[in-house]
N, C-alpha and C. Protein backbone atom coordinates (compact mmCIF):
# COMPACT_ATOMS: atom_id res chain seq x y z
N UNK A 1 -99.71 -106.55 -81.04
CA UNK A 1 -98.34 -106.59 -81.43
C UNK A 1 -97.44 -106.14 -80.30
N UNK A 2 -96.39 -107.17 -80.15
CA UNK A 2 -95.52 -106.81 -79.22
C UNK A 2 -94.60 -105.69 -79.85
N UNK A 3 -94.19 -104.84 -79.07
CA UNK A 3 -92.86 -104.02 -79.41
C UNK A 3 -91.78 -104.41 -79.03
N UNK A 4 -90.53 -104.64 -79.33
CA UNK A 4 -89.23 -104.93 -78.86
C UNK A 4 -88.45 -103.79 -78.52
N UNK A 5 -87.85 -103.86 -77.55
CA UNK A 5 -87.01 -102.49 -77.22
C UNK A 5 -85.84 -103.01 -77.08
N UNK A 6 -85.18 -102.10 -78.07
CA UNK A 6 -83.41 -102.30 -77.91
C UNK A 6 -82.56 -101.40 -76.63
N UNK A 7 -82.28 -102.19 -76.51
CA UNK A 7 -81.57 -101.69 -74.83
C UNK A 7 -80.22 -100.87 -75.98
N UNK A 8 -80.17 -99.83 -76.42
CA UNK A 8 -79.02 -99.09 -76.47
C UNK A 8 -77.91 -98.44 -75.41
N UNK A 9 -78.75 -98.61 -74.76
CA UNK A 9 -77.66 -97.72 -73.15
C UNK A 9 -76.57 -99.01 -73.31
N UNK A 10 -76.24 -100.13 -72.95
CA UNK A 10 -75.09 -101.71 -73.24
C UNK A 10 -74.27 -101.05 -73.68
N UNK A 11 -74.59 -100.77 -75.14
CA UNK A 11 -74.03 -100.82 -76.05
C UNK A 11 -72.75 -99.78 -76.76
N UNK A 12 -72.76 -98.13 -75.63
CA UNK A 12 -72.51 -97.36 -75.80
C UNK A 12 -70.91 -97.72 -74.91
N UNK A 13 -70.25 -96.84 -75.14
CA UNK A 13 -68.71 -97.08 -75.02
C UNK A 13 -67.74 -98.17 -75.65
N UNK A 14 -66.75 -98.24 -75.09
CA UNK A 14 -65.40 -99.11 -75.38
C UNK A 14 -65.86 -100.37 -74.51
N UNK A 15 -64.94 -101.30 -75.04
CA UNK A 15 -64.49 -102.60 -74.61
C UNK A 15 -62.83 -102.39 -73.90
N UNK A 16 -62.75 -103.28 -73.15
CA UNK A 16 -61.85 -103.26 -72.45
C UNK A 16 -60.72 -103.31 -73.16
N UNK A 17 -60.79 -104.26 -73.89
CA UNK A 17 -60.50 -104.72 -75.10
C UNK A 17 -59.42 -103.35 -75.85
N UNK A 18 -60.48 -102.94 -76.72
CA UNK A 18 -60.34 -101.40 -77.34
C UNK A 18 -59.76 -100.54 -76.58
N UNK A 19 -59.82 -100.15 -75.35
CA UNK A 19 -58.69 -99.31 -74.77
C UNK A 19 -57.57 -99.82 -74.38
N UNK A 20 -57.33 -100.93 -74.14
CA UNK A 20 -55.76 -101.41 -73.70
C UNK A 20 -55.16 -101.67 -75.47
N UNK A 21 -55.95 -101.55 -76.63
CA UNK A 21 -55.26 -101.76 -77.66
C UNK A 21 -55.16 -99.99 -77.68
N UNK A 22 -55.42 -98.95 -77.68
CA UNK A 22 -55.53 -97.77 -78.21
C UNK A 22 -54.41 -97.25 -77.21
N UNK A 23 -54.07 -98.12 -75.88
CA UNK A 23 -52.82 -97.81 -74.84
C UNK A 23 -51.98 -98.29 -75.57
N UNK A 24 -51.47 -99.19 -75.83
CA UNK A 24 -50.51 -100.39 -76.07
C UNK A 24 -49.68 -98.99 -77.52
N UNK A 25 -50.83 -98.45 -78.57
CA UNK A 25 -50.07 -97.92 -79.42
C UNK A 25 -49.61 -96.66 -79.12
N UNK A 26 -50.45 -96.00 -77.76
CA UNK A 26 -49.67 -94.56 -77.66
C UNK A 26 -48.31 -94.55 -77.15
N UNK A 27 -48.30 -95.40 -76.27
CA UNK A 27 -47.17 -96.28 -75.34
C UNK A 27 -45.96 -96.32 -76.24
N UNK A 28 -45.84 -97.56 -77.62
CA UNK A 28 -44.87 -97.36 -78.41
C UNK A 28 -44.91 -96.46 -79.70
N UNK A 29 -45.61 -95.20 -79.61
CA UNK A 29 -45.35 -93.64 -80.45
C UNK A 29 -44.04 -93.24 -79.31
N UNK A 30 -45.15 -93.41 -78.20
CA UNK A 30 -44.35 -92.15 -77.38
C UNK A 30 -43.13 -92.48 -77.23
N UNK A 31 -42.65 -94.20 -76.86
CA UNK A 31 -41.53 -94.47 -76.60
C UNK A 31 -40.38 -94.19 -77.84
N UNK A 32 -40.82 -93.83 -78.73
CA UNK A 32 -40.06 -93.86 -79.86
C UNK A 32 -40.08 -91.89 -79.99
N UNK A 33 -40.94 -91.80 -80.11
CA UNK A 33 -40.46 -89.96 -80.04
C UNK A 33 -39.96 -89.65 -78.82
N UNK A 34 -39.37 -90.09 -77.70
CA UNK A 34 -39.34 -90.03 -76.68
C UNK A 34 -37.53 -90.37 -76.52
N UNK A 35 -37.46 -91.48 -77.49
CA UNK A 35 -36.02 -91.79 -77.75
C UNK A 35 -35.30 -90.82 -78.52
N UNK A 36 -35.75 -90.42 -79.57
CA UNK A 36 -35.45 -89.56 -79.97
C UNK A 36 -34.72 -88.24 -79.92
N UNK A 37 -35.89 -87.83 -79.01
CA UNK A 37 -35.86 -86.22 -78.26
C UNK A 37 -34.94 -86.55 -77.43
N UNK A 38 -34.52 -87.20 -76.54
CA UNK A 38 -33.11 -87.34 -75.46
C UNK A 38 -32.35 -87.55 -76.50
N UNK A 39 -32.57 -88.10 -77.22
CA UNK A 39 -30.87 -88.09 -78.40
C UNK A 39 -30.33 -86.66 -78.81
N UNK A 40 -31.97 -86.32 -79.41
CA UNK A 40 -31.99 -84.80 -79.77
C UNK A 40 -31.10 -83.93 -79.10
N UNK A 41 -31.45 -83.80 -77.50
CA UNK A 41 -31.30 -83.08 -76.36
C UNK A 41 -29.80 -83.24 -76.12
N UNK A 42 -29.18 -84.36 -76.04
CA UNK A 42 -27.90 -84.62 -75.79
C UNK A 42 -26.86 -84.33 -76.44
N UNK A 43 -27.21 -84.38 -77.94
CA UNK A 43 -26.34 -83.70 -78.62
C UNK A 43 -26.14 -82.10 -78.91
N UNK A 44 -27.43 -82.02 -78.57
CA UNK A 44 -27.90 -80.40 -78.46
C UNK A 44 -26.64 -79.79 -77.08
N UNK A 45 -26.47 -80.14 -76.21
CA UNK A 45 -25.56 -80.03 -75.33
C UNK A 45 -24.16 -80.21 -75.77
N UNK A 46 -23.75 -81.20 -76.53
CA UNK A 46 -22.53 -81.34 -76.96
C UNK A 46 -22.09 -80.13 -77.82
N UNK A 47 -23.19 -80.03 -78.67
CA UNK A 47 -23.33 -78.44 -79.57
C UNK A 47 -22.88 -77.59 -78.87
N UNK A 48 -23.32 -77.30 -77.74
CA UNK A 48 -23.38 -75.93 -76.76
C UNK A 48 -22.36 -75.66 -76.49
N UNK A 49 -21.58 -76.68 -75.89
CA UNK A 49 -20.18 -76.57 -75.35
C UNK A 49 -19.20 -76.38 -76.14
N UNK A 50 -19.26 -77.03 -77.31
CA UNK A 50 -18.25 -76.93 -78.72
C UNK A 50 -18.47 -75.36 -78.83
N UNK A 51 -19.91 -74.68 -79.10
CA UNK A 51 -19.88 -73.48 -79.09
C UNK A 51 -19.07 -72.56 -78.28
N UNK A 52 -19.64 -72.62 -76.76
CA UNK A 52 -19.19 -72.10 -75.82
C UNK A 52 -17.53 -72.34 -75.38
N UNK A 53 -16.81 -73.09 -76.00
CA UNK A 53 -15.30 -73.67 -76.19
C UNK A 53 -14.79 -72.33 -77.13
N UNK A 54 -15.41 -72.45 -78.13
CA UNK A 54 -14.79 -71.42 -79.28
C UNK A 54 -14.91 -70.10 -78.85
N UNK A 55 -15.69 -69.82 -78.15
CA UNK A 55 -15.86 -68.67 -77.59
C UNK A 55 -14.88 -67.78 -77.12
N UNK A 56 -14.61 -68.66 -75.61
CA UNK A 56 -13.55 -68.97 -74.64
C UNK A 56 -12.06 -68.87 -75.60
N UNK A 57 -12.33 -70.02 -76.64
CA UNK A 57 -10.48 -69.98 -77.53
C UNK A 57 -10.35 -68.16 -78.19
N UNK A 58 -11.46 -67.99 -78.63
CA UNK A 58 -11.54 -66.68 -78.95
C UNK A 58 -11.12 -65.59 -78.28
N UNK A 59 -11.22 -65.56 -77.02
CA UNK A 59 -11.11 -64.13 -75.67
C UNK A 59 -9.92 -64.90 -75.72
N UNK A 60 -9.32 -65.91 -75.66
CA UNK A 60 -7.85 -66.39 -75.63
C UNK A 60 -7.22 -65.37 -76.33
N UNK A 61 -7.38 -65.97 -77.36
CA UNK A 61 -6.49 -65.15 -78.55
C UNK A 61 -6.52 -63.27 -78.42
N UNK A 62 -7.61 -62.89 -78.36
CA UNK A 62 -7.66 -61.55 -77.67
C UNK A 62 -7.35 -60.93 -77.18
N UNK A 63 -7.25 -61.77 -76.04
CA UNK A 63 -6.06 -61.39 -74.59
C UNK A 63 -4.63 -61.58 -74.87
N UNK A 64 -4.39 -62.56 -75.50
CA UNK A 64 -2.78 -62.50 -75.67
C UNK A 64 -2.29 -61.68 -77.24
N UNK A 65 -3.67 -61.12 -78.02
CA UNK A 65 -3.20 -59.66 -78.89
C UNK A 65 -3.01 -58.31 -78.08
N UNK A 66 -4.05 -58.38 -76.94
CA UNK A 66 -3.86 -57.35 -76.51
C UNK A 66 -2.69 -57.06 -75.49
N UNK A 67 -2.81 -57.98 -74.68
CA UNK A 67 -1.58 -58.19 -73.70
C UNK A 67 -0.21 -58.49 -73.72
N UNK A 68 -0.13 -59.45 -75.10
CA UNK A 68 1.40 -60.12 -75.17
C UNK A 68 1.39 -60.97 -74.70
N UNK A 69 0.66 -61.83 -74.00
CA UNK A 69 0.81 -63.10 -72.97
C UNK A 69 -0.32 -63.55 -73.14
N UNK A 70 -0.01 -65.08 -72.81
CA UNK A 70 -1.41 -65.96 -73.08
C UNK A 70 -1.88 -66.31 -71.14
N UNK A 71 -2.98 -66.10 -71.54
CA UNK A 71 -4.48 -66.21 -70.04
C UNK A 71 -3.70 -67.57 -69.37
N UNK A 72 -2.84 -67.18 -68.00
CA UNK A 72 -2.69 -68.56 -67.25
C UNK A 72 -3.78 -69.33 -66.45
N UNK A 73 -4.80 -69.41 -66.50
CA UNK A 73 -6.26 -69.53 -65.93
C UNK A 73 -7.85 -68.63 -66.87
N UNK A 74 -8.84 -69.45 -66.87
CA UNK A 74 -9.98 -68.97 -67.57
C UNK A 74 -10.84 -67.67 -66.53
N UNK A 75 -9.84 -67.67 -65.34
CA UNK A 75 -10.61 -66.43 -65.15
C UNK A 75 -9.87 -64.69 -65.40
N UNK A 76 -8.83 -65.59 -66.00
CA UNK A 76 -8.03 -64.15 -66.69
C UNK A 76 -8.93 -63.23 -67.96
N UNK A 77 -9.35 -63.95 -68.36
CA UNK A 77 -10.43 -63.71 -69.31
C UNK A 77 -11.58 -62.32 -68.82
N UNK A 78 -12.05 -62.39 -67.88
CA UNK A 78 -12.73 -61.86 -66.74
C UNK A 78 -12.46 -60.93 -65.93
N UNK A 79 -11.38 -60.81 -65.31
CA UNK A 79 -10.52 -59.96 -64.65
C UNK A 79 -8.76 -60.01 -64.66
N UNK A 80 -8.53 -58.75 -64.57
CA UNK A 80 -7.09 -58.69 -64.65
C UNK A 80 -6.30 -59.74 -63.60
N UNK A 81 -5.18 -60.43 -63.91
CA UNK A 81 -4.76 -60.67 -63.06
C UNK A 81 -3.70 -60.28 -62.29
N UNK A 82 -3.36 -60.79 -60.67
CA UNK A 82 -2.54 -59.88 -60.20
C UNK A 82 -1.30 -59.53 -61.00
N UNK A 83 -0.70 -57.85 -60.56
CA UNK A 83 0.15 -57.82 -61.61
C UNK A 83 0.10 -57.41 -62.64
N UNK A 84 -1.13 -57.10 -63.14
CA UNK A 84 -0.94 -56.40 -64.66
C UNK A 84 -2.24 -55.39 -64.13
N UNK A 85 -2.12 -54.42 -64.90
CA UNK A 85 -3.07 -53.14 -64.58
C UNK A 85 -4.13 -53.01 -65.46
N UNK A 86 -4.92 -52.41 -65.43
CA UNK A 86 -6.51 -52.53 -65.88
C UNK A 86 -5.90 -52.21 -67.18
N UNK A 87 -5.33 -50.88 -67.74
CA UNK A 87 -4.75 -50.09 -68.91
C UNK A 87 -4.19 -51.37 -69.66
N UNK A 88 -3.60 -52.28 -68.97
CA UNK A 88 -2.64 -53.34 -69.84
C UNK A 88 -3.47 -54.77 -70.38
N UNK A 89 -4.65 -54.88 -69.57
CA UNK A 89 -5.46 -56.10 -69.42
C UNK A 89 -6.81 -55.91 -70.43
N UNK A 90 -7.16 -54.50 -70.48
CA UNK A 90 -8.26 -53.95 -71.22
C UNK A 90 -9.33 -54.91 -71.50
N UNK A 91 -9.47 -55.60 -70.64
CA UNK A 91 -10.91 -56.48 -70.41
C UNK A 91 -12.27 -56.00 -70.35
N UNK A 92 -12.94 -56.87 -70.17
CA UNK A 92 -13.20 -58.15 -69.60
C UNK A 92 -13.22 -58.87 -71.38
N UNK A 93 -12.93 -60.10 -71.80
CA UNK A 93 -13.05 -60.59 -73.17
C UNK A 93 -13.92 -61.53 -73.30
N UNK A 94 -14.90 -62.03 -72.33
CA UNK A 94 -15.90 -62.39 -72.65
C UNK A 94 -17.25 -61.98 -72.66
N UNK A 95 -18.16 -62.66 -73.33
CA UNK A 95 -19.34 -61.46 -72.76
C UNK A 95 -20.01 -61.62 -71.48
N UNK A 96 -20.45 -60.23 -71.24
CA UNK A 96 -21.24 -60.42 -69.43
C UNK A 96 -19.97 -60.60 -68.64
N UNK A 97 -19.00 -60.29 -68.94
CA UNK A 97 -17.87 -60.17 -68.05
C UNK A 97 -17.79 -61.78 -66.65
N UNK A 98 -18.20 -62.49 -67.39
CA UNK A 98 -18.24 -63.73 -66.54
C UNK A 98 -18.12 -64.97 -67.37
N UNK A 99 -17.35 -66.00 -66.72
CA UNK A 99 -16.93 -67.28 -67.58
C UNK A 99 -18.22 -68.25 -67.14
N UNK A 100 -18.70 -68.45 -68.28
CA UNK A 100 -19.69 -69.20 -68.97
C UNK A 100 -19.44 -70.71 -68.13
N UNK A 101 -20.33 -71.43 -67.31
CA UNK A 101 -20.37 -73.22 -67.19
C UNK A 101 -20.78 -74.07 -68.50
N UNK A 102 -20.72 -75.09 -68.30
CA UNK A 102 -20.85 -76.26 -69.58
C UNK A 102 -22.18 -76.30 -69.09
N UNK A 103 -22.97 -77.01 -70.28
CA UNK A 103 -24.16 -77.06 -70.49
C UNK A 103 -24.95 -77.97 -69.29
N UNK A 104 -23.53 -78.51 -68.50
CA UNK A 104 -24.08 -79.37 -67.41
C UNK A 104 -23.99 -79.16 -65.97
N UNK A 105 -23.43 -77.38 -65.68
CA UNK A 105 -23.00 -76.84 -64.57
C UNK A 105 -21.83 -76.35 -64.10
N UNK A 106 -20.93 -77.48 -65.14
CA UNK A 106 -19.83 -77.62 -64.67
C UNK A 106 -18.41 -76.96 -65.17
N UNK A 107 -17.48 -76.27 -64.58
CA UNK A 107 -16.33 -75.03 -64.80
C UNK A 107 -15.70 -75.97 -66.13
N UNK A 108 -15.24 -75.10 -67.12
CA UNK A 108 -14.25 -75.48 -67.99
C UNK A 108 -12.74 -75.34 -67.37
N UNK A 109 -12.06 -75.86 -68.17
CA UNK A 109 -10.60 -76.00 -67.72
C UNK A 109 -10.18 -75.88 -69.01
N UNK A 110 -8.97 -74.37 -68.60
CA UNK A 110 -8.19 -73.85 -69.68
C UNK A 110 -7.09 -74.41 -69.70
N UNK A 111 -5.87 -74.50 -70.74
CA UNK A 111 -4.58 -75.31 -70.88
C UNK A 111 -3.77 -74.39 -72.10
N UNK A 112 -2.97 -74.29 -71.70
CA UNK A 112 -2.01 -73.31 -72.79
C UNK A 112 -0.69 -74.75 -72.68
N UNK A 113 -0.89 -75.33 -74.19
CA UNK A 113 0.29 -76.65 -74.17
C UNK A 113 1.32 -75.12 -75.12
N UNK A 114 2.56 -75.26 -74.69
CA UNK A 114 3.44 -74.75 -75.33
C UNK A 114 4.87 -76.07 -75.38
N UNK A 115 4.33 -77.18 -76.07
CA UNK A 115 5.32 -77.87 -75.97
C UNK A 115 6.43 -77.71 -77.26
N UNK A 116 5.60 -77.04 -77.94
CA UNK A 116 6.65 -76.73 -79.55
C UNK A 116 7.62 -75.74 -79.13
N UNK A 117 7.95 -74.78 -78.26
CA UNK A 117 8.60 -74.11 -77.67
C UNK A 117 8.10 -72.90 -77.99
N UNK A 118 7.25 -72.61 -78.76
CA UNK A 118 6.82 -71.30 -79.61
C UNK A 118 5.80 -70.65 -79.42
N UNK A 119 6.28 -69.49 -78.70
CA UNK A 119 5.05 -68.87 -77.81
C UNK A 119 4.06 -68.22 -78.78
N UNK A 120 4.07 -67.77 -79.57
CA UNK A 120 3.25 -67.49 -80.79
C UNK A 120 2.21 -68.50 -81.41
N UNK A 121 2.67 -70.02 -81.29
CA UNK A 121 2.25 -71.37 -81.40
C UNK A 121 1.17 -72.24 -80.50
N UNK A 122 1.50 -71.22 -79.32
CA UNK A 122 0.68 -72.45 -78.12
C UNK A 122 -0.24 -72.83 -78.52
N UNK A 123 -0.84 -73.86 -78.06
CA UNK A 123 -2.04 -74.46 -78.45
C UNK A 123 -3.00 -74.04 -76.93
N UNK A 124 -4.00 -73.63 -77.66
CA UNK A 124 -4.91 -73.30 -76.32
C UNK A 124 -6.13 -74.39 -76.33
N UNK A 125 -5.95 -75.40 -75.10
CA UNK A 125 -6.99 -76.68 -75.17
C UNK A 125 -8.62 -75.75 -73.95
N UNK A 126 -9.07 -76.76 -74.70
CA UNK A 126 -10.63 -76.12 -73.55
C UNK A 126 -11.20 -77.39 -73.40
N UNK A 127 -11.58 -77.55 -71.92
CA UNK A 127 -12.21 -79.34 -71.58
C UNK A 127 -13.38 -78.83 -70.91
N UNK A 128 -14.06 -79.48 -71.07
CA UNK A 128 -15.70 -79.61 -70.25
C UNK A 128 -15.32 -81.44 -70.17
N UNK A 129 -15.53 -81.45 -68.64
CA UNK A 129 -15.79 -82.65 -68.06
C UNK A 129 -17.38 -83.57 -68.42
N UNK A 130 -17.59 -83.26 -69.30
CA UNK A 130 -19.28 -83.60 -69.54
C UNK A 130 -19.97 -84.12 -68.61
N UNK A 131 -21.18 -84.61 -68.89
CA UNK A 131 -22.55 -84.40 -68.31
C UNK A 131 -22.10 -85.30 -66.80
N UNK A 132 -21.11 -86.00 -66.49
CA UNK A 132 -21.06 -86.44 -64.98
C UNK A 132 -19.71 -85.57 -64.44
N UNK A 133 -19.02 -84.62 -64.89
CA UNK A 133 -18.18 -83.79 -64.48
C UNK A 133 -16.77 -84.55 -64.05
N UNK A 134 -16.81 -85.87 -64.05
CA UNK A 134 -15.53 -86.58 -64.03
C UNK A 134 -14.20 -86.64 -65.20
N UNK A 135 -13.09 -86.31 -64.73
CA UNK A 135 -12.21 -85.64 -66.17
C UNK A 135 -11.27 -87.35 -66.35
N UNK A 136 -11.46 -87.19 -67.57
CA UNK A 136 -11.03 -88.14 -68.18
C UNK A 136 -11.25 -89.50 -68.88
N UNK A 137 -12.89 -89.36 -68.59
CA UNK A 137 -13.62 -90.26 -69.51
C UNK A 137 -14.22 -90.36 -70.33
N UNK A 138 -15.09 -90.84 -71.31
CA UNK A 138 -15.63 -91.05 -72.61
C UNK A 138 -16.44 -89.77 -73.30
N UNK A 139 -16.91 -89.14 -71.97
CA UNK A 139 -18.16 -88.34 -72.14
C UNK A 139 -17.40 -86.91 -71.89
N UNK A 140 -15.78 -86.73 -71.64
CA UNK A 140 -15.41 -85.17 -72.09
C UNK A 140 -15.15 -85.26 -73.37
N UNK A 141 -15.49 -83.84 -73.45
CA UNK A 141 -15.64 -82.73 -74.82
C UNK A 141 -14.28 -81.71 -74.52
N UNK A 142 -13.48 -81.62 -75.81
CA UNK A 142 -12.70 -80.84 -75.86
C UNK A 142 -12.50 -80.24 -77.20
N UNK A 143 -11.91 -78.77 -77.18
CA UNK A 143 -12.02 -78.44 -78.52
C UNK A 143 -11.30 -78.67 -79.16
N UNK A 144 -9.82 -79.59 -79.09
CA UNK A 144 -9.04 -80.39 -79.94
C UNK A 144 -9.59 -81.68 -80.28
N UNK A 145 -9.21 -82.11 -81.18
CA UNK A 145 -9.24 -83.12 -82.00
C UNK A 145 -8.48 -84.24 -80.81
N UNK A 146 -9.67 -85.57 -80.94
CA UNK A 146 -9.49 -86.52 -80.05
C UNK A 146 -8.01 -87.20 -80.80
N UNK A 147 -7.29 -87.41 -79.45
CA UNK A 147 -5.84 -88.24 -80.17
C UNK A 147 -5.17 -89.47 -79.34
N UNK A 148 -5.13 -90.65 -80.10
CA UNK A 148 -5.07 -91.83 -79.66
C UNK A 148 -3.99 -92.07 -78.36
N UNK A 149 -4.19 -92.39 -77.24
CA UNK A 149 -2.96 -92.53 -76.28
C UNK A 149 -2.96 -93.79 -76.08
N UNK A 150 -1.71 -94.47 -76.55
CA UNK A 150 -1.43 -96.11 -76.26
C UNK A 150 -0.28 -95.73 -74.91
């Protein structure tokens, strides 16, 4: 009697086949959790700054309870400015005694609109140039309410 021997060693692993299909699906998981998470991430930044805005409007208001006058620059916030004395400025009103960057590096820009005439009234604006630091396009964040300019 003959014996037959099965060659098992062939037979062991994948087909070429079988791994470019087992690629093909990690490929579109990942691309899809992958989309995601940058969405995630981006708005997570928009968050930050809205945060870090209110902050800033906050030491605003602070400074002009404590002082009588509203912050002509965001580094009034920080240090006295020339002209008024430590006793009168009673700073620093933010925390860590240093003004905070946007989530993308980049300096905020403070604005005291007093166009109602009413210094009690001003409106205190806060802009982050967003994530390409250029002012005036789609991607700044401000803590007023967006308003149509024809």
């Amino acid at each position: 009697m003959k014996s037959v021997r099965i060659n098992r060693r062939a037979n062991k692993g994948f087909t070429l086949l079988e791994v470019l299909l087992v690629m093909a699906i990690l490929i579109i998981l990942m691309s899809l959790v992958g989309a995601g998470y940058f969405t995630y991430f981006a708005n997570s930044q928009e968050d930050a700054a809205r945060l870090q805005m209110t902050s800033i409007e906050q030491a605003c208001k602070g400074y002009y309870l404590k002082t009588g006058q509203h912050a002509q620059n965001i580094q009034d916030l920080v240090a006295p400015p020339s002209g008024m004395s430590e006793q009168k400025w009673k700073g620093p009103y933010l925390d860590g005694g240093e003004v905070p960057k946007d989530p993308w590096g980049n300096d905020y820009i403070l604005q005291i609109d007093n166009s109602n005439g009413n210094s009690r009234q001003m409106q205190i604006i806060i802009t982050s140039n967003g994530q390409n630091g250029i002012a005036g396009d789609q991607d700044d964040i401000s803590n007023q309410p967006m308003q149509n300019v024809q």
